[in-house]
Each structure stands twice: as structure tokens, then as C-alpha cells.
N, C-alpha and C. Protein backbone atom coordinates (compact mmCIF):
# COMPACT_ATOMS: atom_id res chain seq x y z
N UNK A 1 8.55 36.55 3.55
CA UNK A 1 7.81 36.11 4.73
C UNK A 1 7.24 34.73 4.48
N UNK A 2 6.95 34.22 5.39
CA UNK A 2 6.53 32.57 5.15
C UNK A 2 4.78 32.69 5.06
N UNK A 3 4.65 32.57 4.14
CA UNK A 3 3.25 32.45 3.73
C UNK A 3 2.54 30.94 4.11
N UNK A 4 0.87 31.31 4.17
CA UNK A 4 0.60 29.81 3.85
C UNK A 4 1.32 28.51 3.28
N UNK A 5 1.44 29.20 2.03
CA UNK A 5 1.82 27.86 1.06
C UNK A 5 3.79 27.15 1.87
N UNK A 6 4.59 28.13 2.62
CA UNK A 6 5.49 28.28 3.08
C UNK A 6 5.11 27.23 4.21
N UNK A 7 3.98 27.52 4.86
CA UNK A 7 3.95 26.28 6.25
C UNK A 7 3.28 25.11 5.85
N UNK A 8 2.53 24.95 5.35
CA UNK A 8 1.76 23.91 4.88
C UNK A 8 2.77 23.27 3.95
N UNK A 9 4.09 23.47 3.39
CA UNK A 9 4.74 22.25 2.91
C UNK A 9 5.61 22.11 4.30
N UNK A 10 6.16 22.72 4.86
CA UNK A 10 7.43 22.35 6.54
C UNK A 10 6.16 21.82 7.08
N UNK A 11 4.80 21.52 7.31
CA UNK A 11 3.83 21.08 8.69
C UNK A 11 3.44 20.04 7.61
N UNK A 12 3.78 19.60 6.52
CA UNK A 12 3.22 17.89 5.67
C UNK A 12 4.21 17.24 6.38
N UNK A 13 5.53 16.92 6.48
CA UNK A 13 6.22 15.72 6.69
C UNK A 13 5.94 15.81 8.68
N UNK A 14 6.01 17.06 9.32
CA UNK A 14 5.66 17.00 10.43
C UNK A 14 4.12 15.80 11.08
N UNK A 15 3.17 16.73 10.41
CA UNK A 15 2.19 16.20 10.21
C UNK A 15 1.65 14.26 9.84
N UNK A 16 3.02 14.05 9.04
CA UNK A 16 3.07 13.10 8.44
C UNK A 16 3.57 11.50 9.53
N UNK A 17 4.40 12.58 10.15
CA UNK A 17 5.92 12.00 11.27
C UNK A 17 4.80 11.40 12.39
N UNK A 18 4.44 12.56 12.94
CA UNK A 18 2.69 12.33 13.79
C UNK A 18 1.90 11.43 13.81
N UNK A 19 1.02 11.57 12.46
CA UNK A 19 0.21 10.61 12.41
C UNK A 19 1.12 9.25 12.26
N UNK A 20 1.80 8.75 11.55
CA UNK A 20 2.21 7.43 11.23
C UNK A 20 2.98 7.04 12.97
N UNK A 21 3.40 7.34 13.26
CA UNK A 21 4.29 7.37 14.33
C UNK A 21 3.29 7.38 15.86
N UNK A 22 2.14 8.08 15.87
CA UNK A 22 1.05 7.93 17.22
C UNK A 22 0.51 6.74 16.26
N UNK A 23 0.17 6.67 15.36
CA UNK A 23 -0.55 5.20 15.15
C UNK A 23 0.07 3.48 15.19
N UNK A 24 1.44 3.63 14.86
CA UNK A 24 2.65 2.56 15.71
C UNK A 24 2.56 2.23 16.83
N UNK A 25 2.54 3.29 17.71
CA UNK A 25 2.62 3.68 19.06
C UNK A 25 0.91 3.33 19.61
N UNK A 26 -0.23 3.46 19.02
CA UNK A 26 -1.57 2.85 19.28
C UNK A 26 -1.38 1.39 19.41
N UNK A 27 -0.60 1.18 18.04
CA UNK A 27 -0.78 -0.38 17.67
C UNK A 27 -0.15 -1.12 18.57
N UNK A 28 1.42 -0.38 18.91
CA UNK A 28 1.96 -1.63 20.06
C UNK A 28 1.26 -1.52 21.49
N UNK A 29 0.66 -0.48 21.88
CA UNK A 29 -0.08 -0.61 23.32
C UNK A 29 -1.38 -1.41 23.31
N UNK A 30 -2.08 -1.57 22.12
CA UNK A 30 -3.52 -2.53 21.85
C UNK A 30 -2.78 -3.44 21.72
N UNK A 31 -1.73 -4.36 20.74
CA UNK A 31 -0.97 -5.26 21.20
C UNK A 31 -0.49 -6.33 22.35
N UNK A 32 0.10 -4.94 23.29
CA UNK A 32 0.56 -5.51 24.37
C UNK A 32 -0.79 -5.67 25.46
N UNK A 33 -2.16 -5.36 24.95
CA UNK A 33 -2.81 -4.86 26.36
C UNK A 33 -3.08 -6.45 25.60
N UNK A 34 -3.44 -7.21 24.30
CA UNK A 34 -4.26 -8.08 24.25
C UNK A 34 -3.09 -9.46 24.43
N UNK A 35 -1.66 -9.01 24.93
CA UNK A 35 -1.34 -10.32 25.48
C UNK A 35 -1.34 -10.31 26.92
N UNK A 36 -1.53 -9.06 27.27
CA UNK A 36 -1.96 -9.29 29.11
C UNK A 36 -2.86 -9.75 29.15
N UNK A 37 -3.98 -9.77 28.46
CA UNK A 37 -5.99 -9.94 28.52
C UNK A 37 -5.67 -11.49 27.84
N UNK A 38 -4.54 -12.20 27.86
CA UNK A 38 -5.41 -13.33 27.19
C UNK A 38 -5.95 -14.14 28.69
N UNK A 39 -5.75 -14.27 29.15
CA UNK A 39 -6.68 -15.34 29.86
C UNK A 39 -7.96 -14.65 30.41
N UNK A 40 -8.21 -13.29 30.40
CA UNK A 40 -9.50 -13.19 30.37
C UNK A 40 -10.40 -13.21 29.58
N UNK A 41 -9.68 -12.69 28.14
CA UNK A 41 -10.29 -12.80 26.80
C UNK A 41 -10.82 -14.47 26.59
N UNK A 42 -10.55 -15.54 27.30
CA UNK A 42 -10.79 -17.22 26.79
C UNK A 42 -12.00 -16.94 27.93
N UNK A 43 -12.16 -16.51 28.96
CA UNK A 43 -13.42 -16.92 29.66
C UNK A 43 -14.52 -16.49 28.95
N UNK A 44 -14.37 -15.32 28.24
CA UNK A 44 -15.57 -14.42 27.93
C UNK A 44 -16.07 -15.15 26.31
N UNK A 45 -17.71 -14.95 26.07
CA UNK A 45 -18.02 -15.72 24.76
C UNK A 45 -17.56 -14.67 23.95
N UNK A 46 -17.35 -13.42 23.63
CA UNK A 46 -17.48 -12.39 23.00
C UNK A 46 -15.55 -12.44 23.03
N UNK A 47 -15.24 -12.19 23.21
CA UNK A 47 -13.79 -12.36 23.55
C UNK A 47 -12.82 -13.45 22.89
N UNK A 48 -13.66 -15.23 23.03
CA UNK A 48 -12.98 -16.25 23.38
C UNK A 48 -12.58 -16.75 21.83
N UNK A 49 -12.61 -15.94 20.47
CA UNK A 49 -11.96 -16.37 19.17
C UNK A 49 -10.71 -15.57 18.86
N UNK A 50 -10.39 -14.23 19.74
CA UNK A 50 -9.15 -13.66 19.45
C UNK A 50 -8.02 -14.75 18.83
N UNK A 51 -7.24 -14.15 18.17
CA UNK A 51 -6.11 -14.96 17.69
C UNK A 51 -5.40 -15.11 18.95
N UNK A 52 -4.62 -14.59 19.65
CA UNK A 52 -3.95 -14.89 20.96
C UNK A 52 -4.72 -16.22 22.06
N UNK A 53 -5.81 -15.62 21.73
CA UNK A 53 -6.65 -16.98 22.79
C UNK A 53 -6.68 -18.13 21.99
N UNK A 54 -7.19 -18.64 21.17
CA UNK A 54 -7.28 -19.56 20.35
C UNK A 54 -5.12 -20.35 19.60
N UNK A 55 -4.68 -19.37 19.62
CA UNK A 55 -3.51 -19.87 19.30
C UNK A 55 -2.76 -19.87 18.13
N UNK A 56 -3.70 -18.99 17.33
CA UNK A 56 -3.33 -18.79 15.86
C UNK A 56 -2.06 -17.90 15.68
N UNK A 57 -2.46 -17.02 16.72
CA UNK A 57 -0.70 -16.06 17.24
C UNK A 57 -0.44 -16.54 18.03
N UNK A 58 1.15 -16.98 18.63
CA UNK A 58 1.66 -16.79 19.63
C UNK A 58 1.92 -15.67 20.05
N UNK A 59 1.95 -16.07 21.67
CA UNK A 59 2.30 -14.69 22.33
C UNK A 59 3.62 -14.09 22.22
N UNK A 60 4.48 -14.79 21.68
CA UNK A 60 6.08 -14.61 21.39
C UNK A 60 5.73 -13.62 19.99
N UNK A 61 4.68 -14.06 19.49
CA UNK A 61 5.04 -12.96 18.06
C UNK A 61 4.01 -12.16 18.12
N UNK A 62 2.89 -11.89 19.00
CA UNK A 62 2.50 -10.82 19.48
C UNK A 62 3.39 -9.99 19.83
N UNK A 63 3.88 -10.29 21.09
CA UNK A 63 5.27 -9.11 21.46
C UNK A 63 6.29 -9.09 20.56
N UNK A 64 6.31 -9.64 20.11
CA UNK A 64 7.65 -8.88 18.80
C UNK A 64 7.10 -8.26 17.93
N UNK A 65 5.98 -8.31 17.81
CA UNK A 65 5.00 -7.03 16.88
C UNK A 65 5.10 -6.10 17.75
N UNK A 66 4.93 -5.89 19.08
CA UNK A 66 4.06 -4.87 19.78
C UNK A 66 6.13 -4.12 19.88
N UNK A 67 6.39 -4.80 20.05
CA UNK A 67 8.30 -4.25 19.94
C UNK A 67 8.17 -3.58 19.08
N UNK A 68 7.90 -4.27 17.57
CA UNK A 68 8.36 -3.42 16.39
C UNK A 68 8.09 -2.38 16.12
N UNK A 69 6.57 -2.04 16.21
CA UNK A 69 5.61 -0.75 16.28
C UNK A 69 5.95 -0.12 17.16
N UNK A 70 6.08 0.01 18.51
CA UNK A 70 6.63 0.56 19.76
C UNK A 70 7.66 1.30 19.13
N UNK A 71 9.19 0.44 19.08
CA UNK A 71 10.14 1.28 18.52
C UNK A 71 9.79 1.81 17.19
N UNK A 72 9.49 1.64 15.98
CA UNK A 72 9.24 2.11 14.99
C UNK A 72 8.65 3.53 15.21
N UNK A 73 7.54 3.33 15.94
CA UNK A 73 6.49 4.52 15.83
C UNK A 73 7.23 5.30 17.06
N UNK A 74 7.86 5.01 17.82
CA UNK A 74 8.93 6.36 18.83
C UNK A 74 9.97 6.86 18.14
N UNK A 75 10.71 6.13 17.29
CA UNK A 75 11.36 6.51 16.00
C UNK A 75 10.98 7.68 15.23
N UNK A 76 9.78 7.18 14.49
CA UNK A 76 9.25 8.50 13.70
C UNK A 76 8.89 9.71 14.75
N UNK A 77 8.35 9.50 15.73
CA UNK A 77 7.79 10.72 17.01
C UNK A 77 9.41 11.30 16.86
N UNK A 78 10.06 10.60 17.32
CA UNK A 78 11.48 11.24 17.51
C UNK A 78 12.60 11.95 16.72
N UNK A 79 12.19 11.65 15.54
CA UNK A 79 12.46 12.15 14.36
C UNK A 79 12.13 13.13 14.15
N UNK A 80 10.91 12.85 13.09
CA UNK A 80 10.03 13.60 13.06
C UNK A 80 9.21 14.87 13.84
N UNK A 81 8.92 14.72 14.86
CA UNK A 81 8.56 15.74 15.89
C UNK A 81 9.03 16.35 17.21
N UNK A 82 8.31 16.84 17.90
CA UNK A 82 9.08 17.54 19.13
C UNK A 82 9.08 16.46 20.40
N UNK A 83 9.98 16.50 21.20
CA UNK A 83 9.93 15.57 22.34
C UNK A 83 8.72 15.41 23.14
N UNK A 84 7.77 16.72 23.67
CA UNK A 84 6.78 16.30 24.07
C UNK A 84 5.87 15.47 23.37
N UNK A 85 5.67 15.21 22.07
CA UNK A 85 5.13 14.70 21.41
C UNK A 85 5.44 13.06 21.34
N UNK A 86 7.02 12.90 21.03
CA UNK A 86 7.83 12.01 21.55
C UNK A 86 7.50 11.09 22.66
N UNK A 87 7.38 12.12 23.47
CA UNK A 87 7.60 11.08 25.21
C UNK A 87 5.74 10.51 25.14
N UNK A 88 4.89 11.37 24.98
CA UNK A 88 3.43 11.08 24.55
C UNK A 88 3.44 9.75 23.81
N UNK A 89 3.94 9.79 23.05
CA UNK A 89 3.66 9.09 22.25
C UNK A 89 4.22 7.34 22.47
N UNK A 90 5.25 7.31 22.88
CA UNK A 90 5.92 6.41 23.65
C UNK A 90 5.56 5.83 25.25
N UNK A 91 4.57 7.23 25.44
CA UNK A 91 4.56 6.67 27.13
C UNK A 91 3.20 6.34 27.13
N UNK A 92 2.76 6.21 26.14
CA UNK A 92 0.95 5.21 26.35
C UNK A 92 1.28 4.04 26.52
């Protein structure tokens, strides 16, 4: 019978697939929200040193970050876990 010790090693790489893979998937949607927000981010004082506003990133390699993580981290969801989890994870 599948004991504890039986699920808790099959639910580590699950577990694993998850976390790394919703946190990709965080990273490219904060990404992409802070190259939509740049021109509001330059009006505001609190806002107006972001790297995107100021120019230290371009917005060309913002979005090719927010790409990489995006696919990367739907990758592992997709892999790694079940489709609802998948489409979640991809559709933030």
C-alpha cells in the first residue's frame, strides 16, 4: 500500500514543478504589468526610479524576460503538473 513515506517522495517533484513554475509565471505577469505602467510609474515620486522608467532596462529586454519566465514557468506547470494547474498558471 502506498504509505506516507510512498506519497511524500511522488508529491516532492510535483510540489517542486508548482512552486518553481507559479513563481515564473508571477515573475512574467509583474514584468509585463511594469512595462505597461511605465509612463505612469515616471509621473509618480514613489514610482519615478524603476529601472524601466529611468532606462537602465529597456523595454525590449523587459519583455524578453517576461517571455522567458512566461514560457519557462508554463513549461514546468505543464510538465510537471495537472492542466488545471497549467492553464492557472499561464492565464494570470
Amino acid at each position: 500500500s502506498a504509505g506516507p513515506t510512498a506519497l511524500s517522495l511522488t508529491s516532492a517533484p510535483t510540489f517542486a514543478a508548482a512552486s518553481l513554475g507559479t513563481a515564473l509565471c508571477a515573475s512574467s505577469a509583474a514584468t509585463f504589468n511594469q512595462v505597461i505602467e511605465v509612463d505612469r510609474d515616471r509621473q509618480m515620486k514613489r514610482t519615478s526610479n524603476r529601472p524601466l522608467v529611468t532606462g537602465a532596462v529597456s523595454k525590449e529586454m523587459a519583455m524578453g524576460l517576461g517571455c522567458l519566465t512566461g514560457t519557462s514557468g508554463g513549461l514546468m506547470l505543464g510538465l510537471g503538473t495537472d492542466p488545471v494547474t497549467t492553464v492557472l498558471g499561464v492565464g494570470n
